[in-house]
Protein backbone atom coordinates (compact mmCIF):
# COMPACT_ATOMS: atom_id res chain seq x y z
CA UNK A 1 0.00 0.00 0.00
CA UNK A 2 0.83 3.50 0.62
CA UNK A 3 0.98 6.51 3.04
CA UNK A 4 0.49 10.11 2.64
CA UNK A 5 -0.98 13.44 3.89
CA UNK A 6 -4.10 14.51 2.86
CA UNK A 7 -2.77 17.67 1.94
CA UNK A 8 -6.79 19.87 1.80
CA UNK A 9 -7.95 19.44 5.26
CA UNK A 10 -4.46 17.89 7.26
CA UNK A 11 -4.28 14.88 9.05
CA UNK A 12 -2.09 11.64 7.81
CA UNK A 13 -3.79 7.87 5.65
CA UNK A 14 -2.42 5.12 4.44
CA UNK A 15 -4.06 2.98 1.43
CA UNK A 16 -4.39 -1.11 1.53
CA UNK A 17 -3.38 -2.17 -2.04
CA UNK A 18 -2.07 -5.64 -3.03
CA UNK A 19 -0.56 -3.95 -6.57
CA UNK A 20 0.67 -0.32 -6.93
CA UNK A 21 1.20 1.53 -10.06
CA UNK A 22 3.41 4.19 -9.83
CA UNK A 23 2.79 7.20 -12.45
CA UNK A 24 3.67 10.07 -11.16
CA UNK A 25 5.69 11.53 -14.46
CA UNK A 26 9.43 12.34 -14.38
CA UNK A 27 11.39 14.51 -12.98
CA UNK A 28 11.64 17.71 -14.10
CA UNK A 29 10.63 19.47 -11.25
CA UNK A 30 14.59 19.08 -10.39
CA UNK A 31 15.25 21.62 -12.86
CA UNK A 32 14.96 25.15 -12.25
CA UNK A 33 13.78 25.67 -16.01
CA UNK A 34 11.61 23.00 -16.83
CA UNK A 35 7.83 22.73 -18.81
CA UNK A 36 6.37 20.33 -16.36
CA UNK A 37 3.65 21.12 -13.34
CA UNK A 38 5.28 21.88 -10.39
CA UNK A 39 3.93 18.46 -8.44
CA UNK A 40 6.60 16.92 -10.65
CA UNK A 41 9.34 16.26 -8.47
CA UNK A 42 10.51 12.26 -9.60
CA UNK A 43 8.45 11.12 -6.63
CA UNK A 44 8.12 7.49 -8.59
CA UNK A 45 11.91 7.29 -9.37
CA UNK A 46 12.34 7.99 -5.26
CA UNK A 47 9.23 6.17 -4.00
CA UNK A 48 10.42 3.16 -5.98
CA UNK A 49 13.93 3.43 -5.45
CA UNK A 50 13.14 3.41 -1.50
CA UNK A 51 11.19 0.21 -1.83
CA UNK A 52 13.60 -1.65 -3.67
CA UNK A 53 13.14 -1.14 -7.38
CA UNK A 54 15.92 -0.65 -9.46
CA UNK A 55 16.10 2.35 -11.61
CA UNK A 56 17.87 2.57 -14.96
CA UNK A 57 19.09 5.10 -17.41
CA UNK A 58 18.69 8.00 -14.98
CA UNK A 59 21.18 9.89 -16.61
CA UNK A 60 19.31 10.59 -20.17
CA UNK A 61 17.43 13.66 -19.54
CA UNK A 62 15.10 14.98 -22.66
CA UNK A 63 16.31 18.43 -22.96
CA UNK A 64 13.65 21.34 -25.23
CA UNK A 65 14.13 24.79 -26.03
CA UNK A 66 12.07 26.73 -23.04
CA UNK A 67 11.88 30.43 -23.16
CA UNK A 68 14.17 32.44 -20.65
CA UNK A 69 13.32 36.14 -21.91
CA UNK A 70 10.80 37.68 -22.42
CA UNK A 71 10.22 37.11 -18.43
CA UNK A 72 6.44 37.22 -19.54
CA UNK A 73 6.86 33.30 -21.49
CA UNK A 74 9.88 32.21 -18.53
CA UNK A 75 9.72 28.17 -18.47
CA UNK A 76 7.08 28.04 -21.88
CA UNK A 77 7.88 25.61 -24.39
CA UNK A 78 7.50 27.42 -27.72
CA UNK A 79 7.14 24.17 -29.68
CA UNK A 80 10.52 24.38 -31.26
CA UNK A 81 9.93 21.75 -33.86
CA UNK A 82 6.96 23.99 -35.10
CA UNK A 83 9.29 27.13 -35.42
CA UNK A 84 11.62 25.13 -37.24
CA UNK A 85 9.82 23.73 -39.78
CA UNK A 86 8.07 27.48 -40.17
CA UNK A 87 11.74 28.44 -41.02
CA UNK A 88 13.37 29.86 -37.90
CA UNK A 89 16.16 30.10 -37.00
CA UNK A 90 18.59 30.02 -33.84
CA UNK A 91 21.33 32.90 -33.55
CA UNK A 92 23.90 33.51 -30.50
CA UNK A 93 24.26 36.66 -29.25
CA UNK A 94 26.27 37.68 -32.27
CA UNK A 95 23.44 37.17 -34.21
CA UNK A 96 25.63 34.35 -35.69
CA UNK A 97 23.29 31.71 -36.92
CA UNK A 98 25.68 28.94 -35.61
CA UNK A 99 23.47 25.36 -36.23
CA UNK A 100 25.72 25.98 -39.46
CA UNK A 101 28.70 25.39 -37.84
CA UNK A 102 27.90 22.62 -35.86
CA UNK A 103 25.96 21.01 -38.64
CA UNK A 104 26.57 22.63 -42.21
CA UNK A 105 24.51 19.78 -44.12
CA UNK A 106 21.31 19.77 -41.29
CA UNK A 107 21.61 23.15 -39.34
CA UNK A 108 17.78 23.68 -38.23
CA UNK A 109 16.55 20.08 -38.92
CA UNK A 110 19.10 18.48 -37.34
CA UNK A 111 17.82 15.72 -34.27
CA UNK A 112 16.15 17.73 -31.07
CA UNK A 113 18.91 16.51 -29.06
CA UNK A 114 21.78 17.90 -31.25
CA UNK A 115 20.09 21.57 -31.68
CA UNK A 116 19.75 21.11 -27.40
CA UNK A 117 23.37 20.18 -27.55
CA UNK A 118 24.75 23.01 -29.72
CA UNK A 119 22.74 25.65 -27.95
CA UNK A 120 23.84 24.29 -24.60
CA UNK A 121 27.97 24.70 -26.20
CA UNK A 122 26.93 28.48 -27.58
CA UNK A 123 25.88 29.21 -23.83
CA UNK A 124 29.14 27.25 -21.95
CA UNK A 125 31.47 29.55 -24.66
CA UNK A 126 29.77 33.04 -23.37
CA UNK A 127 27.59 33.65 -26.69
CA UNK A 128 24.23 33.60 -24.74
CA UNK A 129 21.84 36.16 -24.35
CA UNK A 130 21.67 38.41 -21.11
CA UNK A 131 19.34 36.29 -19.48
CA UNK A 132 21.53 33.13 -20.46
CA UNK A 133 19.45 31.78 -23.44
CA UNK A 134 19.87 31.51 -27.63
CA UNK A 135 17.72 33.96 -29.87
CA UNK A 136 15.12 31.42 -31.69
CA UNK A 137 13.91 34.08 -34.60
CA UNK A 138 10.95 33.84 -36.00
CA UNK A 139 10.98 37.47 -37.73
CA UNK A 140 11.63 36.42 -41.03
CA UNK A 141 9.17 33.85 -41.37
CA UNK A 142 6.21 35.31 -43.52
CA UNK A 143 3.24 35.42 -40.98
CA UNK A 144 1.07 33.04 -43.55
CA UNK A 145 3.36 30.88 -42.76
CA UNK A 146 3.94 31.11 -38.67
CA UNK A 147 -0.27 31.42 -38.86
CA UNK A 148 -0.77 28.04 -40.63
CA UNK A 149 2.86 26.07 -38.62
CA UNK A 150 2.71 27.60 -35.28
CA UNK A 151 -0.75 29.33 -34.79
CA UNK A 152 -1.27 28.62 -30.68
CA UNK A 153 2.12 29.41 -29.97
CA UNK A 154 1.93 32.84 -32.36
CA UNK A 155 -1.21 33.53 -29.80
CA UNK A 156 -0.14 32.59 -26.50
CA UNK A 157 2.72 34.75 -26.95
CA UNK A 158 0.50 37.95 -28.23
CA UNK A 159 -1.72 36.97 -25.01
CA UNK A 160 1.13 38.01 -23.51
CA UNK A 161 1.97 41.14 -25.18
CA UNK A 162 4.85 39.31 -27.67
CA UNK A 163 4.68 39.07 -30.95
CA UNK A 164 6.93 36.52 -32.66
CA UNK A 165 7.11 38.34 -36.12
CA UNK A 166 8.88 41.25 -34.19
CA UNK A 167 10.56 39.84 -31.39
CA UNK A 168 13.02 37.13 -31.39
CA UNK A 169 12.17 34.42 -28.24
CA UNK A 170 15.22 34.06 -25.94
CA UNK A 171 15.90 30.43 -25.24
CA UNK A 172 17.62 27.90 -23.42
CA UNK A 173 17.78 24.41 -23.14
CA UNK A 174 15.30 22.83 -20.18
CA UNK A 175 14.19 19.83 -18.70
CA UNK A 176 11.24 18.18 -20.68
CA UNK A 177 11.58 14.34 -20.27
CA UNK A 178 13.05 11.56 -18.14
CA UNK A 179 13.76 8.93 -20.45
CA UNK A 180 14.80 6.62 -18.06
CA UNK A 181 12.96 5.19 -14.84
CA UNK A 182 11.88 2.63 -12.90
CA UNK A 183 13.52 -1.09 -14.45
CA UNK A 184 9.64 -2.49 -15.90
CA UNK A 185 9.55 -5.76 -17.99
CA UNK A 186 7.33 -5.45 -21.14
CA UNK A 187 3.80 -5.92 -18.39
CA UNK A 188 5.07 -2.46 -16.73
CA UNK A 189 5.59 -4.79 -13.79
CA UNK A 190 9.10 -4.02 -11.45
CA UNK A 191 11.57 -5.98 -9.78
CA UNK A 192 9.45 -5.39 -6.30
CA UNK A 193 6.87 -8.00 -5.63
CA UNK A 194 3.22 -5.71 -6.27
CA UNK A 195 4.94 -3.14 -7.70
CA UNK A 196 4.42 -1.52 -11.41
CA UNK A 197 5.13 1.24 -13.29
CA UNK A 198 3.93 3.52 -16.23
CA UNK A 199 4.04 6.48 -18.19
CA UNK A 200 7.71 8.46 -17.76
CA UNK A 201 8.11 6.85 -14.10
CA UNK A 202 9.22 3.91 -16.16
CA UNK A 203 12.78 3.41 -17.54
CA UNK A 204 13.73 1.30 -20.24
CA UNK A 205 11.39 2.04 -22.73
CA UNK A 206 13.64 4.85 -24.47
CA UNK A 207 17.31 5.00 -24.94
CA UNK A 208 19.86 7.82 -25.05
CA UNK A 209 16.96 10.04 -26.48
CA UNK A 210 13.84 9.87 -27.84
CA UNK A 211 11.29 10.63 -30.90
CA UNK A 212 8.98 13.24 -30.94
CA UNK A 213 5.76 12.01 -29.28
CA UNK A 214 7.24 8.95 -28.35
CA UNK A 215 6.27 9.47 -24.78
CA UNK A 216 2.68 9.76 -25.25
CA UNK A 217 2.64 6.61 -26.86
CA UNK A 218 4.30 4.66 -24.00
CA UNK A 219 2.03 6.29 -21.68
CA UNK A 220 -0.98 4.68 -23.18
CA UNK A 221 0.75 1.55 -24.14
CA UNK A 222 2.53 0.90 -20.74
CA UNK A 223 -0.25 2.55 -18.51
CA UNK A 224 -2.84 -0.29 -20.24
CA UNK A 225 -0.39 -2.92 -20.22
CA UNK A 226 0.23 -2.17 -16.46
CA UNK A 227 -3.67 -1.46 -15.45
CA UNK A 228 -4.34 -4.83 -16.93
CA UNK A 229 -1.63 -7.26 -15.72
CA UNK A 230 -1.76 -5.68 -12.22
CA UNK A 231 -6.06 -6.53 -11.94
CA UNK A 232 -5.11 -9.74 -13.68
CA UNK A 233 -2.44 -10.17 -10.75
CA UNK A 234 -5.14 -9.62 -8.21
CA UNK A 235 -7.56 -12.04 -9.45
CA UNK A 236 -5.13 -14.51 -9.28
CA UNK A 237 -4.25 -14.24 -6.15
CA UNK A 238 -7.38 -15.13 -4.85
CA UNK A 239 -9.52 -13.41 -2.01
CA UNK A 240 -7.48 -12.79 0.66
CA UNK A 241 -6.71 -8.89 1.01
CA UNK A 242 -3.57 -7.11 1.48
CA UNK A 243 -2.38 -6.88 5.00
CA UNK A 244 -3.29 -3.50 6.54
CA UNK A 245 -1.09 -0.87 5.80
CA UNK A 246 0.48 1.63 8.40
CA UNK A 247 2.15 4.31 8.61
CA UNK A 248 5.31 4.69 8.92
CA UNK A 249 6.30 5.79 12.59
CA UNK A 250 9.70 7.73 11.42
CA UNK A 251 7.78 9.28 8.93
CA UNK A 252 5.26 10.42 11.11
CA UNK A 253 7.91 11.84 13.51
CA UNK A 254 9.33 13.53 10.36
CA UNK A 255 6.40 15.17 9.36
CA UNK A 256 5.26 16.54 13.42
CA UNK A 257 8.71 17.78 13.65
CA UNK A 258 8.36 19.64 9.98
CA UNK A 259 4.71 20.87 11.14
CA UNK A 260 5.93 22.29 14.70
CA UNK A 261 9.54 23.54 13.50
CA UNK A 262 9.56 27.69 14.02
CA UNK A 263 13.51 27.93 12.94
CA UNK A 264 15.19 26.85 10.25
CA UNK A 265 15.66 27.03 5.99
CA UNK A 266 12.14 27.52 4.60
CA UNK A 267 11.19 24.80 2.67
CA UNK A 268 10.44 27.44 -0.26
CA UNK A 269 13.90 28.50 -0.24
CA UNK A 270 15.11 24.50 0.13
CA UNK A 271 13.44 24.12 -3.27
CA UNK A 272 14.72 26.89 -5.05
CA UNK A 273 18.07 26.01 -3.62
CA UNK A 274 17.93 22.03 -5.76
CA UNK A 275 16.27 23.52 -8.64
CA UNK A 276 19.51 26.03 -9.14
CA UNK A 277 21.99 23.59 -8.05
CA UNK A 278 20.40 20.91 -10.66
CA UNK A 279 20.06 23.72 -13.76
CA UNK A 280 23.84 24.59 -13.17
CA UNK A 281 25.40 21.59 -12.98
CA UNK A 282 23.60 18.90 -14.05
CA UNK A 283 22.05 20.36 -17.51
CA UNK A 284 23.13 19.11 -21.23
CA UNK A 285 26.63 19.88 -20.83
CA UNK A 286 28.31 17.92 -17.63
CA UNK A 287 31.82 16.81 -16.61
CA UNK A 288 32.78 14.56 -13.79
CA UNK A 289 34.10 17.32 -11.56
CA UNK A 290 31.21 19.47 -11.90
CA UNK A 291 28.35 16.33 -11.51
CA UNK A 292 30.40 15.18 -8.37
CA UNK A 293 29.95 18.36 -7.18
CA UNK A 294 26.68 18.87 -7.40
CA UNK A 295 26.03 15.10 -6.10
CA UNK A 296 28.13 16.23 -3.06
CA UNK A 297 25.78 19.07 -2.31
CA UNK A 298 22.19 17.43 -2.34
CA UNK A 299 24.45 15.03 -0.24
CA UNK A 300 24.23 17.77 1.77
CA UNK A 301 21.49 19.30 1.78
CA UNK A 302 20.01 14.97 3.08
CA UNK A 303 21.52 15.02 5.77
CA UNK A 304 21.82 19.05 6.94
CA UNK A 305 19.49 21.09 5.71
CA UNK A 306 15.98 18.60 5.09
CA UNK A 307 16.36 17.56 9.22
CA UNK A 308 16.04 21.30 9.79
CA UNK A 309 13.59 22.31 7.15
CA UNK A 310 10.64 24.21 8.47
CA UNK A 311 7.10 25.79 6.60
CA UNK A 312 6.22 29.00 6.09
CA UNK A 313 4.49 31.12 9.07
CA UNK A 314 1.43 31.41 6.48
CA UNK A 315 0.85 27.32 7.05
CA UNK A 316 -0.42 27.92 9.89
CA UNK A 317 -3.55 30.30 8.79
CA UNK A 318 -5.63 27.27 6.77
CA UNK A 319 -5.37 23.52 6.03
CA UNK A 320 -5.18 24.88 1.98
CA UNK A 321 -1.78 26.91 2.88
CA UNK A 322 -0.22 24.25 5.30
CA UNK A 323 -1.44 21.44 2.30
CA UNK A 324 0.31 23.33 0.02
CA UNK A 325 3.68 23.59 2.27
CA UNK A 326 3.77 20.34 3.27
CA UNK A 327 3.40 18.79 -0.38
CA UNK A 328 6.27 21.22 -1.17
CA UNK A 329 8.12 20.38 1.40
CA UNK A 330 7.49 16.32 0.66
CA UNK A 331 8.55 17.18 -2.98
CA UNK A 332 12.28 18.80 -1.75
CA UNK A 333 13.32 15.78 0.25
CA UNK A 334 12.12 13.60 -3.14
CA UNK A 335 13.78 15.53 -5.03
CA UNK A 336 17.47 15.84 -2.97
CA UNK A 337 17.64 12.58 -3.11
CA UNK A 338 16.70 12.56 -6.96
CA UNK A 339 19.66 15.13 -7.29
CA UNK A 340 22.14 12.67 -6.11
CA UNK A 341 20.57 9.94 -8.37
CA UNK A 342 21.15 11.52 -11.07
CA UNK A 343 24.26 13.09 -10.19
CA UNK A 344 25.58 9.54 -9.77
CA UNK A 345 24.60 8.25 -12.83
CA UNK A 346 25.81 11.20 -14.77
CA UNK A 347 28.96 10.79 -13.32
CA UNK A 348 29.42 6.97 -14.09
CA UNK A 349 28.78 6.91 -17.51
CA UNK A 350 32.34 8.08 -18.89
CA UNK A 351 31.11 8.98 -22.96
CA UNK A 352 28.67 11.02 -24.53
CA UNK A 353 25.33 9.60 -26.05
CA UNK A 354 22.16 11.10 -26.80
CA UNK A 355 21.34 13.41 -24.50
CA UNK A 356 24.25 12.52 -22.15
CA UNK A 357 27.26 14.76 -22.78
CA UNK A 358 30.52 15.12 -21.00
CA UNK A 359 32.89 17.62 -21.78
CA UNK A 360 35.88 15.26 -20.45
CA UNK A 361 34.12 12.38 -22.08
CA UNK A 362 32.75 13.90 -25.41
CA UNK A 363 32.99 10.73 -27.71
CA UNK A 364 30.42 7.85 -28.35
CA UNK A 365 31.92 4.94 -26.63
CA UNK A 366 30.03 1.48 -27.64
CA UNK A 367 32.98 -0.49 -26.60
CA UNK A 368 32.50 0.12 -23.41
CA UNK A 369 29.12 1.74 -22.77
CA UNK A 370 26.27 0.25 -25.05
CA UNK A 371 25.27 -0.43 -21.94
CA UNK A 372 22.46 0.29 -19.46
CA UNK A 373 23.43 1.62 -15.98
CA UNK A 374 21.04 0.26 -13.36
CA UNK A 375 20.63 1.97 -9.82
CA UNK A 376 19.99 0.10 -6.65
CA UNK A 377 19.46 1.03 -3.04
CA UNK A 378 22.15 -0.63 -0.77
CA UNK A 379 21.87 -0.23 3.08
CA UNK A 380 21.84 2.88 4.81
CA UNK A 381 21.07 4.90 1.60
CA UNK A 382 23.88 3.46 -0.17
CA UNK A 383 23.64 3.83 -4.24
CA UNK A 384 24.70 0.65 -6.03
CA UNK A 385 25.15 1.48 -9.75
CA UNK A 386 25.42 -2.05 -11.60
CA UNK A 387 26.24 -2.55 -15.09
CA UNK A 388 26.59 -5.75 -17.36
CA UNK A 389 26.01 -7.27 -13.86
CA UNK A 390 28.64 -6.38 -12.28
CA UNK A 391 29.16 -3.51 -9.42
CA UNK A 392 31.08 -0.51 -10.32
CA UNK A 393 30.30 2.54 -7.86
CA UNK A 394 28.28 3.05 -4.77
CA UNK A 395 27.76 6.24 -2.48
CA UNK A 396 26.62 5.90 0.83
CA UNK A 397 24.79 9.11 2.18
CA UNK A 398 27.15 8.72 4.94
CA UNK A 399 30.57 10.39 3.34
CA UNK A 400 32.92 8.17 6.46
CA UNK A 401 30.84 4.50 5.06
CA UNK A 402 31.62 5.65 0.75
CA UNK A 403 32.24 3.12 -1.44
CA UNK A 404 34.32 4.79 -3.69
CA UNK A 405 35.15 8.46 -4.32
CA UNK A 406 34.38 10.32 -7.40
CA UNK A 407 37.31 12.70 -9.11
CA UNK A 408 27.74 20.16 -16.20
CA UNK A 409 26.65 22.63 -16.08
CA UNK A 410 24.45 24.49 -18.42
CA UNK A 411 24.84 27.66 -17.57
């Protein structure tokens, strides 16, 4: 089963189930530019990870052009493809219309994950924008044209006082899709007895990147497959219900001490705090240095900062506020501990594929790594990272019990 907090009128339940399916989306939330809700925060990849369930490919991230500047359109997804194909195109701050350089033959229609790629190098070099993005122009597109390709994103931006046949969109690369996840077989079912997984919360589905509306389709196809083996699982099984579920008493001290706590980080500022750390150094561009880095600090902020994590004084005028808080504040410790997942994985894969790059690593390397990295949970928070079944790395969140030690950031 499962525990929570009902999170519109307070108190704490648990749920009796004999099967869970976990779809709760991907991770994006990690990012502090990202197109997702904000109740994304990888709480499948952590929930399962907790229980047991190995997760792979953690480390290929769908990166999408996301609007930076105007501040009006900050985090919206333009629909990149569409501009494209209307005949945009993407300059530096030089006005430089570089996809030419990187790809003379391709430019514009190269893959998604190469135009991600190149804009992510034209920002690392200094030839961003002053809010850190890549011009996508639009302004020499006849508006026939960007009214028959890109109509709904030609109007949401004039809802918003921009028009795209004047005004160049300032972009930069952001987090769209998790392609990897919890391990499934082709039944959505995972390596935990009762345990299942759909939609972007599973892994193994995609590789090193994706194709457009790809993920849509394995929502439908693994969320059915899933729904269907897991009733099929219960009828099989007979009668007898699941055992009842409780709740978890050091999760229940967790949560009182997070309620009553008066001093401390806000949670708010907790949040902001990953989201930064993630967008800095764990974007497109990474190196081992810099991902180690940033592993080390949600190491961090585990064990330091969460313990002492408090709400805001405004939780305590009405169940909506304090709801609102404490799902927050549930959604920072997820997503710590999502931090050093990935920052783990990113780390251990020494090449570049897909939408994995590594500035000290920046080949293709199918001699060694035409493989699939696999993350387990060892004791005491350890992180077991297995590949062609054997064990290569582990980080304990205790730095003094370490397996090993470790020798990018977007900007």
């Amino acid at each position: 089963g499962a525990w929570g907090g009902n999170c519109s009128r307070g108190g704490l339940v648990t749920y009796r189930a004999r099967e869970v399916i976990l779809c709760t989306g991907g991770g994006s939330g990690l990012f502090y530019v990202n197109d997702n809700p904000p109740q994304v925060t990888g709480d499948g990849y952590v929930l399962g990870f907790r229980a047991g369930a190995p997760l792979v490919g953690i480390e290929m991230i769908d990166f999408q052009a996301m609007c930076c500047s105007p501040k009006e359109l900050f985090g919206f997804a333009p629909h990149p493809t569409g501009f494209i194909n209307a005949g945009a195109v993407f300059r530096n701050r030089e006005g430089e219309e570089f996809l030419k350089r990187y790809f003379p033959d391709t430019a514009e229609k190269s893959t998604r994950s190469e135009v991600i790629l190149a804009m992510a190098k034209e920002i690392h070099a200094g030839r961003a924008g002053l809010t850190g993005g890549i011009f996508m122009d639009a302004t020499k597109v006849p508006f026939e044209t960007i009214q028959k390709q890109i109509p709904h994103v030609y109007k949401t931006c004039l809802h918003r006082g921009i028009d795209i046949t004047k005004t160049p969109l300032e972009v930069a690369p952001g987090s769209h899709t998790w392609l990897g996840g919890i391990e499934i077989d082709i039944d959505g079912r995972a390596r935990v007895p009762g345990l299942w997984a759909a939609g972007e919360t599973a892994g193994g589905i995609h590789g090193g990147t994706r194709i457009g509306g790809s993920a849509l389709s394995a929502s439908m196809v693994f969320g059915r497959r899933s729904g269907r083996a897991a009733a099929a699982e219960v009828k099989a099984l007979g009668s007898n219900g699941p055992s009842p579920a409780t709740f978890p008493e050091e999760e229940r001290q967790w949560l009182s001490q997070l309620l009553d706590r008066r001093d401390g980080p806000l949670q708010a500022d907790v949040l902001r705090r990953c989201k930064m750390l993630a967008h800095e150094k764990l974007g497109p561009i990474r190196d081992g240095a810099t991902c180690a880095k940033a592993r080390g600090e949600f190491e961090d902020i585990e064990r330091d900062v969460i313990p002492k994590m408090r709400l805001s004084s405004n939780a305590a005028t009405s169940y909506k506020i304090r709801g609102q808080e404490l799902e927050s504040a549930l959604g920072v410790r997820n997503l710590a501990l999502l931090g050093r997942l990935l920052g783990s994985a990113a780390i251990e894969r020494q090449e570049s594929r897909g939408a994995h790059y590594r500035l000290d690593f920046p080949e293709l390397d199918d001699q060694h790594w035409r493989v699939v990295t696999r993350m387990h949970r060892g004791g005491d928070g350890d992180i077991t990272i297995i590949r062609n079944g054997r064990i290569y790395a582990g980080r304990s969140l205790s730095r003094s019990s370490e397996k090993h030690r470790y020798a990018t950031g977007c900007r």
